[in-house]
N, C-alpha and C. Protein backbone atom coordinates (compact mmCIF):
# COMPACT_ATOMS: atom_id res chain seq x y z
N UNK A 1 -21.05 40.50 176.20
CA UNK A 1 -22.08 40.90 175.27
C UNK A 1 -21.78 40.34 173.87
N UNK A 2 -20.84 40.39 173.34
CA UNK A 2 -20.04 40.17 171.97
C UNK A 2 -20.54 38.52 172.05
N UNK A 3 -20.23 37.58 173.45
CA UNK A 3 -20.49 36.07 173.03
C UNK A 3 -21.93 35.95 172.86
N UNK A 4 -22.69 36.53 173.71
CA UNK A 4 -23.98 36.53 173.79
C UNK A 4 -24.44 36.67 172.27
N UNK A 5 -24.03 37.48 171.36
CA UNK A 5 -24.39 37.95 170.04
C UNK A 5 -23.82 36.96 169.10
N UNK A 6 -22.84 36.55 169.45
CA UNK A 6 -22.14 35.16 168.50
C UNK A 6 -22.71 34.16 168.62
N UNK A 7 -23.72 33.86 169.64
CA UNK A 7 -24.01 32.52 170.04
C UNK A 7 -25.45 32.79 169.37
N UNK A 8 -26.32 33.77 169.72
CA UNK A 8 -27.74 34.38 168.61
C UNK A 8 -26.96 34.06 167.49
N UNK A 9 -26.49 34.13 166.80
CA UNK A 9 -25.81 34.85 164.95
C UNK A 9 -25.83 32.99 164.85
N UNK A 10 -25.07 32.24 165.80
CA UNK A 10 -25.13 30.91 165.35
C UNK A 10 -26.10 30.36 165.76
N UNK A 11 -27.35 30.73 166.74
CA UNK A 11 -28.46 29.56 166.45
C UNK A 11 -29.12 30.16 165.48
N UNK A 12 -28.92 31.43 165.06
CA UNK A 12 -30.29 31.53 164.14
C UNK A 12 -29.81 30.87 162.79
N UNK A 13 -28.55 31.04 162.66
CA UNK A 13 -27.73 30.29 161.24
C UNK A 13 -27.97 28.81 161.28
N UNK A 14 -28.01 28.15 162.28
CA UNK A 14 -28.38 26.52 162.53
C UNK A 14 -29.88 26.65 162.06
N UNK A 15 -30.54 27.09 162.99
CA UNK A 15 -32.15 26.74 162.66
C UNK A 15 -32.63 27.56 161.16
N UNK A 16 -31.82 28.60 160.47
CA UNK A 16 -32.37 28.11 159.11
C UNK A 16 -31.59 27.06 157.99
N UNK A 17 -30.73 26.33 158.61
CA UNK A 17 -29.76 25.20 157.79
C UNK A 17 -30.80 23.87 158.14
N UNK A 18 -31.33 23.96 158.99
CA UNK A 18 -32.12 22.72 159.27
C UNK A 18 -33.37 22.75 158.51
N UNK A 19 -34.18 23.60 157.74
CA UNK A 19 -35.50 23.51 156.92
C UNK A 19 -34.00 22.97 155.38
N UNK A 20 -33.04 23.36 155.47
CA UNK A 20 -32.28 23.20 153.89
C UNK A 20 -31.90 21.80 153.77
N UNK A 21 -31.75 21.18 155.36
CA UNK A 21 -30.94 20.15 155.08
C UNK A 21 -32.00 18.89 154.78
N UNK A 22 -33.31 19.13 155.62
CA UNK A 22 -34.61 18.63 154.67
C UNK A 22 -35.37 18.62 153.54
N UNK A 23 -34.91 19.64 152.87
CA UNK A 23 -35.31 19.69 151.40
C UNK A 23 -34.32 18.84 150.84
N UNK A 24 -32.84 18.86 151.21
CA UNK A 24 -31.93 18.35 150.42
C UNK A 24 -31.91 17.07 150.76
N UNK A 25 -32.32 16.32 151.46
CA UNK A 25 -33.08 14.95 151.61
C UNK A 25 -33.79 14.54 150.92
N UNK A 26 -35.19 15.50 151.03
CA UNK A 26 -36.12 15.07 149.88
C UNK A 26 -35.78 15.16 148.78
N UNK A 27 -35.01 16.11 148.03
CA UNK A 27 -34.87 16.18 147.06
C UNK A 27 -33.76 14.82 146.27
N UNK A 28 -32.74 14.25 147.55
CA UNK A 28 -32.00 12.91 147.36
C UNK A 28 -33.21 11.63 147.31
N UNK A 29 -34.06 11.82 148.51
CA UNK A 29 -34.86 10.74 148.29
C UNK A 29 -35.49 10.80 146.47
N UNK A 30 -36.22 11.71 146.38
CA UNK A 30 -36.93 11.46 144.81
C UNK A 30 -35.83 11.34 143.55
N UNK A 31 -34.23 12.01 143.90
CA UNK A 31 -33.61 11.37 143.05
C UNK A 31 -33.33 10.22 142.96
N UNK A 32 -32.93 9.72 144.46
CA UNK A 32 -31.86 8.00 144.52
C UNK A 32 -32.54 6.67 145.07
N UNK A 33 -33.81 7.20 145.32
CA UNK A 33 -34.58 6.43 145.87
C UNK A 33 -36.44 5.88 145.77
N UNK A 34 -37.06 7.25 145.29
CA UNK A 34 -38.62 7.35 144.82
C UNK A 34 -38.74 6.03 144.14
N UNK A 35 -37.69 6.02 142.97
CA UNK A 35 -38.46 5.17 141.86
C UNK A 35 -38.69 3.23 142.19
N UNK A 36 -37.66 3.21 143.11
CA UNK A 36 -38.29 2.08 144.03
C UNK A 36 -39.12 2.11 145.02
N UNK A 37 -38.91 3.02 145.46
CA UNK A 37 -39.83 2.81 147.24
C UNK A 37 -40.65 3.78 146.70
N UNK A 38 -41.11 3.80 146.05
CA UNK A 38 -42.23 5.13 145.46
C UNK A 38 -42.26 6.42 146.89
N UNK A 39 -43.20 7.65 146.72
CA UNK A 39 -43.11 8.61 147.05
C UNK A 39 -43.63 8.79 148.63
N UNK A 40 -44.51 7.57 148.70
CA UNK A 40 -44.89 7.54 150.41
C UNK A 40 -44.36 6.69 151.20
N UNK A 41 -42.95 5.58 150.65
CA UNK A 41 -42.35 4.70 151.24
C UNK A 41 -42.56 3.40 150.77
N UNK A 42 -43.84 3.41 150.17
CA UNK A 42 -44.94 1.77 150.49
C UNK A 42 -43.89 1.04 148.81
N UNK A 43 -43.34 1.61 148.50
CA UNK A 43 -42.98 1.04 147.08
C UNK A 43 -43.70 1.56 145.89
N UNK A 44 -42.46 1.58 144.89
CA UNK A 44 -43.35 1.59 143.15
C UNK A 44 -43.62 0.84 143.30
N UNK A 45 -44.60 0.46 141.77
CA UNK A 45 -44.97 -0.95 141.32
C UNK A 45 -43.65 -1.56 140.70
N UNK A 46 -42.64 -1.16 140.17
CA UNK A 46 -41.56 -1.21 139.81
C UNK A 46 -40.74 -2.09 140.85
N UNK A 47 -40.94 -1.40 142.42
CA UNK A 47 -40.35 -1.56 143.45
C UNK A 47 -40.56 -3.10 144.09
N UNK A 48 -41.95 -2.57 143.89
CA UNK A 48 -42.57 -4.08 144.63
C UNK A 48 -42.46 -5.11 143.66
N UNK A 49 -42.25 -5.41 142.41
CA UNK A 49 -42.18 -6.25 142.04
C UNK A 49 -40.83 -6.82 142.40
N UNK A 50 -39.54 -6.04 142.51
CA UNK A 50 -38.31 -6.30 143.19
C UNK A 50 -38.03 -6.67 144.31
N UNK A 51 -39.55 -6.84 145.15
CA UNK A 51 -39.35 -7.03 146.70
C UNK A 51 -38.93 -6.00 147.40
N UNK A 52 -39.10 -4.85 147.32
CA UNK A 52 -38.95 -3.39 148.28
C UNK A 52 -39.63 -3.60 149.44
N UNK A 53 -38.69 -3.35 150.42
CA UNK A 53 -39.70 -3.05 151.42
C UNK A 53 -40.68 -2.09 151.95
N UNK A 54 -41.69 -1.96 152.58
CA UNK A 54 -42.50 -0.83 152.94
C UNK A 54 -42.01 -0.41 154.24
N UNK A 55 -41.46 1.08 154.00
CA UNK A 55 -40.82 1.90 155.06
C UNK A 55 -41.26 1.39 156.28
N UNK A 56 -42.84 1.79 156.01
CA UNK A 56 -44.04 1.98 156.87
C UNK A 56 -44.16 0.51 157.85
N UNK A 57 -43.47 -0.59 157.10
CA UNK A 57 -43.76 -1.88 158.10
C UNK A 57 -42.87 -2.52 159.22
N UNK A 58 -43.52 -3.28 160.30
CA UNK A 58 -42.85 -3.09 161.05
C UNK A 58 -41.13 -3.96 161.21
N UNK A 59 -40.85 -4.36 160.19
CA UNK A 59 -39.75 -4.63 160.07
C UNK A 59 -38.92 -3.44 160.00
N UNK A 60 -39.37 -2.97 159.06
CA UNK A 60 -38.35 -1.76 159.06
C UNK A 60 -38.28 -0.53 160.00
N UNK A 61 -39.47 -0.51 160.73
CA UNK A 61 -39.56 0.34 161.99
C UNK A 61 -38.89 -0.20 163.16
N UNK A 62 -38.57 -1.26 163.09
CA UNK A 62 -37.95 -1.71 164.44
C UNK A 62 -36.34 -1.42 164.07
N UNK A 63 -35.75 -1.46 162.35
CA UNK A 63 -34.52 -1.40 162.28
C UNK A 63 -33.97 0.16 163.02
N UNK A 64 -32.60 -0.34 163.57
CA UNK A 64 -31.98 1.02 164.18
C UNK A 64 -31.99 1.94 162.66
N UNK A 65 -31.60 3.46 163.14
CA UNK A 65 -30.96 4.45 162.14
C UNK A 65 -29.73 3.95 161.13
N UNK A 66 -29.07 3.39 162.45
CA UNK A 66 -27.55 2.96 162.11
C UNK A 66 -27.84 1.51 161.17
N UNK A 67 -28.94 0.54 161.02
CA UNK A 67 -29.21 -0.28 160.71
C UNK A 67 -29.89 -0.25 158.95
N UNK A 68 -30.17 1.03 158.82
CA UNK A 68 -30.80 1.73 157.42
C UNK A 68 -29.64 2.20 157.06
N UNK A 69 -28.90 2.71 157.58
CA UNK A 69 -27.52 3.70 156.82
C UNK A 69 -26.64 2.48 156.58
N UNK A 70 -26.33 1.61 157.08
CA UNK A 70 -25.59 0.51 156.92
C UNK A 70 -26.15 -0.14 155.06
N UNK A 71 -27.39 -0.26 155.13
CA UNK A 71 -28.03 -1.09 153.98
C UNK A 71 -28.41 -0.13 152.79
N UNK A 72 -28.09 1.35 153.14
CA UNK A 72 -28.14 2.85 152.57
C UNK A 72 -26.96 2.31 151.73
N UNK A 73 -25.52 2.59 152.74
CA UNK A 73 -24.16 2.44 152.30
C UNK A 73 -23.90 1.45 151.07
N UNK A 74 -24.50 0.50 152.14
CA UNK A 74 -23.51 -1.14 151.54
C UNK A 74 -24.55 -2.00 150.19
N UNK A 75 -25.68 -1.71 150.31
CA UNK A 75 -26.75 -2.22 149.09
C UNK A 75 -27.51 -3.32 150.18
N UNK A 76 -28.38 -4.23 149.53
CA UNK A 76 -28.77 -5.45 150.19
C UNK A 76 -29.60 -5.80 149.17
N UNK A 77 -29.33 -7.17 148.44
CA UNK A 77 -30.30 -7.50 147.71
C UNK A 77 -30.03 -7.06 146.71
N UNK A 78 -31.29 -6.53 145.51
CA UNK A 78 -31.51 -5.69 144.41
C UNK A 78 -31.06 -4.30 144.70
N UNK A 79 -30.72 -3.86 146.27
CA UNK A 79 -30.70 -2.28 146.10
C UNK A 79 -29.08 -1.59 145.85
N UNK A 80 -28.86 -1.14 145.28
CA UNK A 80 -27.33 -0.78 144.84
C UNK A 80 -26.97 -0.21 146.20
N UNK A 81 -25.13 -0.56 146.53
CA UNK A 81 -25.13 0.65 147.17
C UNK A 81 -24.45 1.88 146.94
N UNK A 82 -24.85 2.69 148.00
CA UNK A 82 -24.83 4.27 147.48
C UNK A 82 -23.09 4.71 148.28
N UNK A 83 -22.68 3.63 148.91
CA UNK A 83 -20.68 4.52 149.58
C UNK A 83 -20.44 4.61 148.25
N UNK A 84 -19.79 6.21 149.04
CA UNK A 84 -18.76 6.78 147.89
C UNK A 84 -19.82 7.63 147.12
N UNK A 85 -21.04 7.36 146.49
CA UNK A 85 -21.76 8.08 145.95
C UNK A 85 -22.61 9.62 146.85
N UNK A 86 -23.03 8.83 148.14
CA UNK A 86 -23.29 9.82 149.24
C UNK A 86 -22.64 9.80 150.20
N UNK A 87 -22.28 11.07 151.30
CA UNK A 87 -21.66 11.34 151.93
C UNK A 87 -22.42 10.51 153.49
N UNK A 88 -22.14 10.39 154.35
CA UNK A 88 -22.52 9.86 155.84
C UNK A 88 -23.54 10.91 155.88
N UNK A 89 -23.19 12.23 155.87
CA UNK A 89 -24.53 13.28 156.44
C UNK A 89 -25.62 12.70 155.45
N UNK A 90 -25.39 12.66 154.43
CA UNK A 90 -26.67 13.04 153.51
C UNK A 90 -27.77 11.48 153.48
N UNK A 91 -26.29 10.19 153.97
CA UNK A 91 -27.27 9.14 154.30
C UNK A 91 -27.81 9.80 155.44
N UNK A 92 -27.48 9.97 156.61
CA UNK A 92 -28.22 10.44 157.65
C UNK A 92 -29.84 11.17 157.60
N UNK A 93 -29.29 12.04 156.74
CA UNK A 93 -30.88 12.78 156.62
C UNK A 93 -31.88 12.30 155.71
N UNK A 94 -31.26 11.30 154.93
CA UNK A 94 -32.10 10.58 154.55
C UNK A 94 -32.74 9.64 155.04
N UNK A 95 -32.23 8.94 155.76
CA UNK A 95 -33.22 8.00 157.46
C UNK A 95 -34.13 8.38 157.79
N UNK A 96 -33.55 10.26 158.37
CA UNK A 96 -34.38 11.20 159.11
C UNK A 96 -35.52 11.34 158.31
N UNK A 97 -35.42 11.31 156.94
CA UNK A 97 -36.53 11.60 156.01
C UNK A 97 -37.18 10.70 155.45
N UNK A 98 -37.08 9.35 155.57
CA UNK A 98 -37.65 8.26 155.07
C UNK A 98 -38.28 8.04 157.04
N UNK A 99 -37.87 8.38 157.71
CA UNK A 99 -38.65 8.11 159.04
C UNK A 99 -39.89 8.91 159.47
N UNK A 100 -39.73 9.67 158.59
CA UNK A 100 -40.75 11.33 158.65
C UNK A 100 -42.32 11.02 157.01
N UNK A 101 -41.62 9.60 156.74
CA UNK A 101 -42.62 9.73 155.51
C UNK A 101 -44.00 9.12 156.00
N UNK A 102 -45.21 9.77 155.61
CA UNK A 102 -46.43 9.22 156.39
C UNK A 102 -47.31 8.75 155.10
C-alpha cells in the first residue's frame, strides 16, 4: 500500500513539473532567442535580415532534436552559442518548444 502511494505522490509531482518546465522554455525562448527568430519562429525583421531560419520550414523540420541542440550548443553562423550558458535540459525543452511553435 505505502508503494502504491509513493508512486501516486510521484506521478502527480511529475505531471505538475511538466506545465513548469514549459513555461520555463518559453520564458528562455523570449529571453535567448525571440529577438531573432521572432515570437512564431518565422524570424524578426532583425532576424531575417541576418539570415534566420524559419522554424516552420522544411529544412528545419527535417533536422533531428539532437541536430537543433547541437547548433543550440555550439552557434552556427551569426547565432552565438549558448554551452555553458544553458544547461542540456533547458536546451532540450527548448527544441520541445520551438517544435510546438505554430
Amino acid at each position: 500500500m505505502k508503494a502504491m502511494i509513493s508512486t501516486m505522490a510521484l506521478g502527480i509531482l511529475l505531471a505538475a513539473a511538466i506545465p513548469a518546465a514549459a513555461d520555463d522554455a518559453a520564458a528562455l525562448y523570449k529571453s535567448k532567442c525571440q529577438m531573432c527568430h521572432g515570437a512564431d519562429g518565422k524570424g524578426s525583421a532583425a532576424g531575417q535580415k541576418m539570415g534566420v531560419r524559419d522554424f516552420h520550414s522544411p529544412e528545419v523540420a527535417k533536422q533531428s532534436d539532437a541536430d537543433m541542440a547541437k547548433i543550440t550548443n555550439e552557434g552556427k553562423g551569426k547565432m552565438p552559442k549558448f554551452e555553458g550558458k544553458l544547461t542540456d535540459d533547458q536546451i532540450k525543452d527548448l527544441v520541445k518548444y520551438i517544435r510546438s511553435l505554430k
